[in-house]
Protein backbone atom coordinates (compact mmCIF):
# COMPACT_ATOMS: atom_id res chain seq x y z
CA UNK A 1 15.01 9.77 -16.84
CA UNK A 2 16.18 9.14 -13.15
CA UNK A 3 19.22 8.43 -12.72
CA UNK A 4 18.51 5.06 -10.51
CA UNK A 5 20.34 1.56 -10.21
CA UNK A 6 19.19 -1.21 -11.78
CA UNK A 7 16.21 -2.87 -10.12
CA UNK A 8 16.47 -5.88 -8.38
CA UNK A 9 12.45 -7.15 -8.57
CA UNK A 10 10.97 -7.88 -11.81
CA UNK A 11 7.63 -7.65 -11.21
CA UNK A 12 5.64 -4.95 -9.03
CA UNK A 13 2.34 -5.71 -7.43
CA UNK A 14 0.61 -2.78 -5.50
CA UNK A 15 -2.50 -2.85 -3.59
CA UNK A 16 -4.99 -0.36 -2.07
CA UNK A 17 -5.90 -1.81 1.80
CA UNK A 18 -9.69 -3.01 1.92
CA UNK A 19 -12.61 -1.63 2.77
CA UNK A 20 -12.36 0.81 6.01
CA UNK A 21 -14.18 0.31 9.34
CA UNK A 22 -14.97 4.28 9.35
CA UNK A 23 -16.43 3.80 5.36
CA UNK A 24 -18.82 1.50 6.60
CA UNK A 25 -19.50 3.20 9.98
CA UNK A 26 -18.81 6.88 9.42
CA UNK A 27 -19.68 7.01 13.36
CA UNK A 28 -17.22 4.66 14.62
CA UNK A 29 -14.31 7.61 15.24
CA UNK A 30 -16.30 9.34 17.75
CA UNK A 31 -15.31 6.81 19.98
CA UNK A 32 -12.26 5.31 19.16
CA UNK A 33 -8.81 5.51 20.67
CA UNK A 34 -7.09 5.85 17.39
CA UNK A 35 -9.46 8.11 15.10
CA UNK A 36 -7.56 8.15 12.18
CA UNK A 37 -6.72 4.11 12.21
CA UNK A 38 -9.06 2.46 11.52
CA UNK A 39 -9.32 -1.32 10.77
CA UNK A 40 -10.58 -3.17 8.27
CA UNK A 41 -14.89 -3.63 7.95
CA UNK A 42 -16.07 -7.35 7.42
CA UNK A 43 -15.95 -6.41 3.67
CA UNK A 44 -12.10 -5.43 3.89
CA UNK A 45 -11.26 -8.73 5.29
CA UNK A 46 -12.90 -10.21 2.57
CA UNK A 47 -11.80 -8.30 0.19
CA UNK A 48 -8.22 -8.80 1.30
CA UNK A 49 -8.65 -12.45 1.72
CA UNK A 50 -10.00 -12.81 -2.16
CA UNK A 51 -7.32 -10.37 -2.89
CA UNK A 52 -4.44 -13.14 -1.30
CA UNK A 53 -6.20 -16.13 -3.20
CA UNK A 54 -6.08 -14.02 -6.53
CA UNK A 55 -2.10 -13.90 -5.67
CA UNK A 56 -0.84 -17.50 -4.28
CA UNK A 57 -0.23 -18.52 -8.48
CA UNK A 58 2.05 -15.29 -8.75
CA UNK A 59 4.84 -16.18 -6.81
CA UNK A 60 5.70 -13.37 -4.42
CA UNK A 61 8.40 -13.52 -2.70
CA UNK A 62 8.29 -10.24 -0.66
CA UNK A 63 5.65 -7.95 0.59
CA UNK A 64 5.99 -4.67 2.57
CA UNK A 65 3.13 -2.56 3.83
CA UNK A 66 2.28 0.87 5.39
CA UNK A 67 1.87 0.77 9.16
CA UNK A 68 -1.27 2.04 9.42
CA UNK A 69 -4.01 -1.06 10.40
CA UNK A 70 -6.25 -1.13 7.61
CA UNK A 71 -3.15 -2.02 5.27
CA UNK A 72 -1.76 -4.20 8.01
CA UNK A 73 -4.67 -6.24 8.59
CA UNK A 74 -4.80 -6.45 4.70
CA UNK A 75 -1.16 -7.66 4.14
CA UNK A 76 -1.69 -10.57 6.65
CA UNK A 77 -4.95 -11.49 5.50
CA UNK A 78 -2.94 -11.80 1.86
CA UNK A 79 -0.10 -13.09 3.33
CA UNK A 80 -1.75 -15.87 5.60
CA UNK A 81 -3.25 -17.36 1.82
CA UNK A 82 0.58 -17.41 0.95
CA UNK A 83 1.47 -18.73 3.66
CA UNK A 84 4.23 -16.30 3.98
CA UNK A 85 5.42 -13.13 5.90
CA UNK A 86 5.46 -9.35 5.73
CA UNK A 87 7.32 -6.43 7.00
CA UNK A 88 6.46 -3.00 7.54
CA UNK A 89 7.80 0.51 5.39
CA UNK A 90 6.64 3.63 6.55
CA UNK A 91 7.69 5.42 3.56
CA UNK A 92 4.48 3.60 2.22
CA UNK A 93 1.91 5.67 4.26
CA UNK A 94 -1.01 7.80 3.67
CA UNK A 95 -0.66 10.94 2.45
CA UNK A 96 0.02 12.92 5.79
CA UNK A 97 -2.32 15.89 4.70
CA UNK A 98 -2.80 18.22 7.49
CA UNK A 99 -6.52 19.14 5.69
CA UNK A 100 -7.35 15.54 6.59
CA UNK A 101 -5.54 15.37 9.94
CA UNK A 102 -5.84 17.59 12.74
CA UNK A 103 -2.64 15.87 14.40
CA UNK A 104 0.23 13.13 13.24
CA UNK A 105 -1.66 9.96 12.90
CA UNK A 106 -0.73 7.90 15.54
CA UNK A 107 -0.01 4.07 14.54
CA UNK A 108 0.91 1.12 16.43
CA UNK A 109 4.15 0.38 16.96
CA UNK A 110 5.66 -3.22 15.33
CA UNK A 111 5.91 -5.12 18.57
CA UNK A 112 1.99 -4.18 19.71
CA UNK A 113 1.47 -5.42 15.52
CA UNK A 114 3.64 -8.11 15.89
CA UNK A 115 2.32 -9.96 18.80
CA UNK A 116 -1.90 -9.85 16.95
CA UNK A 117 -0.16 -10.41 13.57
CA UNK A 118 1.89 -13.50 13.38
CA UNK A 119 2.80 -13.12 9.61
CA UNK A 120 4.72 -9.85 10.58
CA UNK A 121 8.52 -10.05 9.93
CA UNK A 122 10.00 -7.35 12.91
CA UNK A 123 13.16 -7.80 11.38
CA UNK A 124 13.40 -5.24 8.65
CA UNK A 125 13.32 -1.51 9.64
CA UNK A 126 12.13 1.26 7.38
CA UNK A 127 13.80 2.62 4.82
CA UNK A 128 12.02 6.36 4.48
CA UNK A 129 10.16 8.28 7.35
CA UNK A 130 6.60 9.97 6.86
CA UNK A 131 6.73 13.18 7.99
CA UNK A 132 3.82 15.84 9.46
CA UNK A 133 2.32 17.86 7.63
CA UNK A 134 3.08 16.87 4.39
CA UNK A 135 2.11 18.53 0.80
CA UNK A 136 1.23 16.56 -1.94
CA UNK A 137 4.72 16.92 -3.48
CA UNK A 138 6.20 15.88 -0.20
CA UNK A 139 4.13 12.86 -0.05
CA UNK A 140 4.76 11.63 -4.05
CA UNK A 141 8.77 12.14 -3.30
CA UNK A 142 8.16 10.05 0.05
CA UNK A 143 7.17 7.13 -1.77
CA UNK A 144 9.47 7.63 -4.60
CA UNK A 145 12.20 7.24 -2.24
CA UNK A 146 10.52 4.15 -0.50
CA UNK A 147 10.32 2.17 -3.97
CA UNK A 148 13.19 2.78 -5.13
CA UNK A 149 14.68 1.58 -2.12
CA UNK A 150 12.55 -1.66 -2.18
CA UNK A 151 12.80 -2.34 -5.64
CA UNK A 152 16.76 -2.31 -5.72
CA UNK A 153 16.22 -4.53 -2.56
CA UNK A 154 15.08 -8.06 -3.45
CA UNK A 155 14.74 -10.31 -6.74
CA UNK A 156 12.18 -11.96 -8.07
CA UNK A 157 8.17 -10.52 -7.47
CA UNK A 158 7.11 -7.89 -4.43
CA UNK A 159 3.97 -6.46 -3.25
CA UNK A 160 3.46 -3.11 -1.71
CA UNK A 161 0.23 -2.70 0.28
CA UNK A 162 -0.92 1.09 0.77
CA UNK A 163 -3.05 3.88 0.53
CA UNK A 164 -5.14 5.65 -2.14
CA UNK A 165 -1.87 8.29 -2.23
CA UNK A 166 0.79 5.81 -2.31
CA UNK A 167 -0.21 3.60 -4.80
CA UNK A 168 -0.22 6.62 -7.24
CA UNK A 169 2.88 7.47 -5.97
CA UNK A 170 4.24 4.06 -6.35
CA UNK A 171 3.14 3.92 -9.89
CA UNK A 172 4.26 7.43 -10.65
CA UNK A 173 7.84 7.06 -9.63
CA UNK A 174 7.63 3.95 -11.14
CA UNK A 175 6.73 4.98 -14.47
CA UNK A 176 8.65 7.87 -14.22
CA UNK A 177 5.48 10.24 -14.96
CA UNK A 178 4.66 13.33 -13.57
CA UNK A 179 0.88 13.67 -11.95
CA UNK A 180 0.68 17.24 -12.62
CA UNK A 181 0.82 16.32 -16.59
CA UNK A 182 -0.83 12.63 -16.18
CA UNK A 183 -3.36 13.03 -13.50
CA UNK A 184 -5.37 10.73 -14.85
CA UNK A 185 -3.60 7.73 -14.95
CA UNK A 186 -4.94 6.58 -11.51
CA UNK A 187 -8.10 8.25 -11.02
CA UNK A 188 -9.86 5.45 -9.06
CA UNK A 189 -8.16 2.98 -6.97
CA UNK A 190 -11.04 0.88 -5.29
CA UNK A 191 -10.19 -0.77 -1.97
CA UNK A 192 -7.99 -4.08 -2.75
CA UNK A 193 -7.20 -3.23 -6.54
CA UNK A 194 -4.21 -4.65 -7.97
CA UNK A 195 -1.83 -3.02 -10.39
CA UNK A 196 1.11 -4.83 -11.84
CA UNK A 197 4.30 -3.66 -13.27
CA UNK A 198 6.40 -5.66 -15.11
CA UNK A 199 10.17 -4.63 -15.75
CA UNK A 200 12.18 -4.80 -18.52
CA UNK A 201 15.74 -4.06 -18.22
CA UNK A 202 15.94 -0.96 -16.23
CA UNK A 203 11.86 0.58 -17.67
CA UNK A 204 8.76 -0.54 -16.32
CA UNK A 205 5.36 -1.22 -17.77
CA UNK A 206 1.82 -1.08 -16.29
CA UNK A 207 0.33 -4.59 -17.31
CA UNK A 208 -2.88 -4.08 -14.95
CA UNK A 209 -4.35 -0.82 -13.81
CA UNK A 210 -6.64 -0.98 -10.78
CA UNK A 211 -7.59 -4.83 -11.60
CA UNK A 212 -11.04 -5.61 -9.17
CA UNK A 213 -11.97 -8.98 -11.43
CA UNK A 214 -10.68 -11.32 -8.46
CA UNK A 215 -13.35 -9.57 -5.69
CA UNK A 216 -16.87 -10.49 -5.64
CA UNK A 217 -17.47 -6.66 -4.10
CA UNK A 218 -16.03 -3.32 -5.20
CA UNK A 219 -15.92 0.08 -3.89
CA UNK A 220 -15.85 2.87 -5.98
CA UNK A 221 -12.59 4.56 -4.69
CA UNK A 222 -13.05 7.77 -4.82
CA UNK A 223 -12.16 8.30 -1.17
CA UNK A 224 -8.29 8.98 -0.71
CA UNK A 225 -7.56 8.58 3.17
């Protein structure tokens, strides 16, 4: 058992961003400024919109997502069905791998983000860096530290919007479980999934694992990055 304070939020949501420009277009990074940013495809804005609609009756109160565009793009899409706001946590990034990068990712910064996404709150800064390269270890103990920061942060129900990586990690630290000895218990996350974790006193639950019944389109999810 960790030895962590008592958390603040009582119930978890975590989503995987939507459907990637570069999954539909496996060309479009030969050209692009920012190779390994992509944004969302059509079908991730859907998704992401169906995704916010499947969340208004849930009553979030507070949503954070990695920096990187494709989970950006997805946390305002979700956001602008709430009519509500959402801030930024690096410590919710991809899994900086350097077998999938060549280089640090480079990501816009909040005031570029800001100014094309109104429901972005500039106000909160990030509680955990993301740090080049990374092993797998380094990545799961990155996230750790970013939930338990945000879920000792605010009351009531949250929403994390990441990658592939970090919502095992999320769910992992959450749960307390090692992936070594439980690597199954995420092995697909399609894009726009929804997992849920209830709390109850200072343990969590997993009340929905990798939920796709709100979207009228899944991936299959087998793709980390």
């Amino acid at each position: 058992m960790l030895n962590r304070p008592q958390p603040r939020a009582s119930t978890v949501w975590i989503v995987r961003h939507g459907n990637r420009k570069d999954f539909e277009d496996p060309e479009w990074h030969r050209t692009a400024v920012r190779p390994y940013d992509p944004p969302l495809s059509e079908e991730g804005r859907r998704q992401a919109r169906e995704t916010g609609r499947r969340l208004v009756r849930e009553n979030i109160t507070h949503i954070w997502s990695s920096p990187f565009l494709r989970c950006v793009e997805t946390a305002q899409l979700i956001a602008d069905e709430m009519n509500g706001s959402f801030k930024l946590e690096e410590g919710l990034s991809e899994w900086l791998n350097p077998e999938w990068f060549s280089y640090r990712p480079d990501t816009r910064d909040p005031e570029w983000l800001q100014r094309r996404y109104s429901r972005l709150d500039t106000g909160y800064e990030s509680a955990v860096r993301a740090t080049f390269p990374e092993t797998r270890s380094q990545m799961l103990e990155r996230v750790g530290r970013a939930v338990d920061r945000l879920v000792n942060l605010e009351h009531g129900n949250i929403l994390l919007v990441g990658h592939g990586a970090s919502v095992q990690g999320s769910v992992a630290r959450l749960l307390e479980v090692d992936l070594r000895e439980k690597g199954d218990l995420l092995l697909s996350i399609p894009c726009c999934s929804l997992v849920r974790l209830n709390r109850e006193k200072a343990s969590w639950s997993l009340e929905l694992k990798a939920d796709t019944a709100h979207l009228s389109q899944v991936n299959s999810g087998q793709r980390f990055i």
